[in-house]
C-alpha atoms as a PDB file:
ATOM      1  CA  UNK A   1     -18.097 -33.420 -37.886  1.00  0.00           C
ATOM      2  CA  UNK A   2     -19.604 -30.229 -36.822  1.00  0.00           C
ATOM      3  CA  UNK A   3     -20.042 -31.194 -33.454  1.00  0.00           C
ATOM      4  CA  UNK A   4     -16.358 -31.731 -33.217  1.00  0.00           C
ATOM      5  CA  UNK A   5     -15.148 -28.174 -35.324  1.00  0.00           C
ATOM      6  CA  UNK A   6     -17.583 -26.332 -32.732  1.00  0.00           C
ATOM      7  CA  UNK A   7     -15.747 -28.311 -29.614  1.00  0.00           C
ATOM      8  CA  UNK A   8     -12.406 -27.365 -30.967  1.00  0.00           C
ATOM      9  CA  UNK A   9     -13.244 -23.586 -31.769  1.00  0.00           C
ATOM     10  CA  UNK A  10     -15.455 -23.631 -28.191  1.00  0.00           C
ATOM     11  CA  UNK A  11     -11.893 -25.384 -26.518  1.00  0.00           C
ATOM     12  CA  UNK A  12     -10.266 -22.267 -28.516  1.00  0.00           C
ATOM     13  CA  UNK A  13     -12.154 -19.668 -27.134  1.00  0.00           C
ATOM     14  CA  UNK A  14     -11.954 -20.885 -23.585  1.00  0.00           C
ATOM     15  CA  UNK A  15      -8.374 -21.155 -23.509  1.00  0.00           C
ATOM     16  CA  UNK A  16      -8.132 -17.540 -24.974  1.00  0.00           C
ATOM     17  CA  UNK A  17     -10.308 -16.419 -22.655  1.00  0.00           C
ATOM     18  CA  UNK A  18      -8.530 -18.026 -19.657  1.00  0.00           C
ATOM     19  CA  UNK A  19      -5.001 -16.696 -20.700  1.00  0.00           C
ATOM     20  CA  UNK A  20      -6.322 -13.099 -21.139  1.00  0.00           C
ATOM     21  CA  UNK A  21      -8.349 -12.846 -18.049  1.00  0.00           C
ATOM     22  CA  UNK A  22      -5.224 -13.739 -15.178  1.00  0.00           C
ATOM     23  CA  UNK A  23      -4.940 -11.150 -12.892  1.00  0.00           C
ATOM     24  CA  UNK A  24      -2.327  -8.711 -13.548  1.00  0.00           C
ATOM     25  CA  UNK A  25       0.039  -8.981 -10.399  1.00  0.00           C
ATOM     26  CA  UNK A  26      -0.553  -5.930  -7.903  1.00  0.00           C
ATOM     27  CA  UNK A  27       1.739  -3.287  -7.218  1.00  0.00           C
ATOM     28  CA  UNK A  28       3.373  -2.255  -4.491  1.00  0.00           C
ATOM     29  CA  UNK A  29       2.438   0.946  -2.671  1.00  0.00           C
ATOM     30  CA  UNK A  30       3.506   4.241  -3.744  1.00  0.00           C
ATOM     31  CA  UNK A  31       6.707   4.506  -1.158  1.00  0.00           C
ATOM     32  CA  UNK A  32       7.499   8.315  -3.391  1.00  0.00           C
ATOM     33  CA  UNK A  33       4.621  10.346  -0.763  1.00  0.00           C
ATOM     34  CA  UNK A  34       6.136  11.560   1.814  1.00  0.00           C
ATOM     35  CA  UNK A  35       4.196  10.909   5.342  1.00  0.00           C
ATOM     36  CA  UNK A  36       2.475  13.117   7.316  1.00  0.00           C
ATOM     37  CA  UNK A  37       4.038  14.332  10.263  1.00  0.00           C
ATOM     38  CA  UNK A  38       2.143  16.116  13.026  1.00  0.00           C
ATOM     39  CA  UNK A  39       3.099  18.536  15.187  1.00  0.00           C
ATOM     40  CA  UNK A  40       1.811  19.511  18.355  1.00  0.00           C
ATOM     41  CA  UNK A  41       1.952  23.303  19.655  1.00  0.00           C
ATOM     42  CA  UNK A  42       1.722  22.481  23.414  1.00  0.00           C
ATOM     43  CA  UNK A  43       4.836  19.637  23.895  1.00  0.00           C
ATOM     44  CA  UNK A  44       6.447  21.826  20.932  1.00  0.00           C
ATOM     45  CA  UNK A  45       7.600  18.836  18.830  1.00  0.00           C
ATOM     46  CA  UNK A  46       7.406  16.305  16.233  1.00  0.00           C
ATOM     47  CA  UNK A  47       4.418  13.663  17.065  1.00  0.00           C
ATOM     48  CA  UNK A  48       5.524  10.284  15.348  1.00  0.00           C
ATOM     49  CA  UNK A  49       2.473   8.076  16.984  1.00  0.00           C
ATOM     50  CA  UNK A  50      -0.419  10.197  17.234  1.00  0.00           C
ATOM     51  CA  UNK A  51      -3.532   8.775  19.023  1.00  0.00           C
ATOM     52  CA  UNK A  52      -7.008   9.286  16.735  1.00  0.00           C
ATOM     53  CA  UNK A  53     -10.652  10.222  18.777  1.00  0.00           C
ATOM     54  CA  UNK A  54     -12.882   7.713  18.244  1.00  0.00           C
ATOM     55  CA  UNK A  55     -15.690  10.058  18.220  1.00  0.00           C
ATOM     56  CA  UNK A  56     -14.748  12.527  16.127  1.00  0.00           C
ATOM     57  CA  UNK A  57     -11.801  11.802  14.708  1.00  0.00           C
ATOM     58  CA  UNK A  58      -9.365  14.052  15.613  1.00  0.00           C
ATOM     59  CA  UNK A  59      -5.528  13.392  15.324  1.00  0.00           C
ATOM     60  CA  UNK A  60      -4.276  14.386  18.939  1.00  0.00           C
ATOM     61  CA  UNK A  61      -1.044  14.330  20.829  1.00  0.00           C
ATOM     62  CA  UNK A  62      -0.160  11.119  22.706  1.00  0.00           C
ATOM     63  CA  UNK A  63       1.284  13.301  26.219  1.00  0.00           C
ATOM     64  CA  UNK A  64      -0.940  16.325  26.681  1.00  0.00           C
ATOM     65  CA  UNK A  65      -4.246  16.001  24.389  1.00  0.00           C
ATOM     66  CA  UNK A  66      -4.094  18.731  22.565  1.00  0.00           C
ATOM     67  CA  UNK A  67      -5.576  18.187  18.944  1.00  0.00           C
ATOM     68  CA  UNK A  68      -2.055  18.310  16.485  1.00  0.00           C
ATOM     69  CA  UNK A  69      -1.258  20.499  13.557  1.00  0.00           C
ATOM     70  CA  UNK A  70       0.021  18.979  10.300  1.00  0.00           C
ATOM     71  CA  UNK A  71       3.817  20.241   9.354  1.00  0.00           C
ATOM     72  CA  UNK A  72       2.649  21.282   6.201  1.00  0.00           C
ATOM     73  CA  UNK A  73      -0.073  23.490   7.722  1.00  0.00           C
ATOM     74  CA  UNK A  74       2.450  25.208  10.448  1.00  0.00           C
ATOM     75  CA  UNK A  75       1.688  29.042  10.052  1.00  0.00           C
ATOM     76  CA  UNK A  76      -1.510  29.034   8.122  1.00  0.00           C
ATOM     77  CA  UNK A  77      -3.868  30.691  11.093  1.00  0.00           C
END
């Protein structure tokens, strides 16, 4: 008899445990930040697909080189 209340009340427990332990579905990404855009001095635009230096990791301009600005930044120094 007690073998059989503690198997029901251990069956209990697992099930609760089960049912509160899923995995909460994931959200998406946060699509409200706005990207950064780049912009390099030398070409005088908008860089959309900026290359990255392996090395040092510098954000640089896909035609002439030159290491890009972000637009945010434009004026600062």
């Amino acid at each position: 008899m007690f073998e059989t209340i503690f198997e029901t009340m251990l069956d209990t427990m697992l099930d609760t445990m089960l049912v509160t332990m899923e995995i909460d579905p994931k959200l998406p990404p946060e699509t409200g930040k706005p990207a950064v855009v780049f912009y390099c001095p030398v070409c005088a635009a908008e860089v959309g697909d900026p290359l990255t230096c392996g090395d040092c990791s510098a954000v640089i301009c896909r035609r002439c080189g030159t290491p890009l600005e972000a637009s945010d930044e434009l004026g600062m120094g």
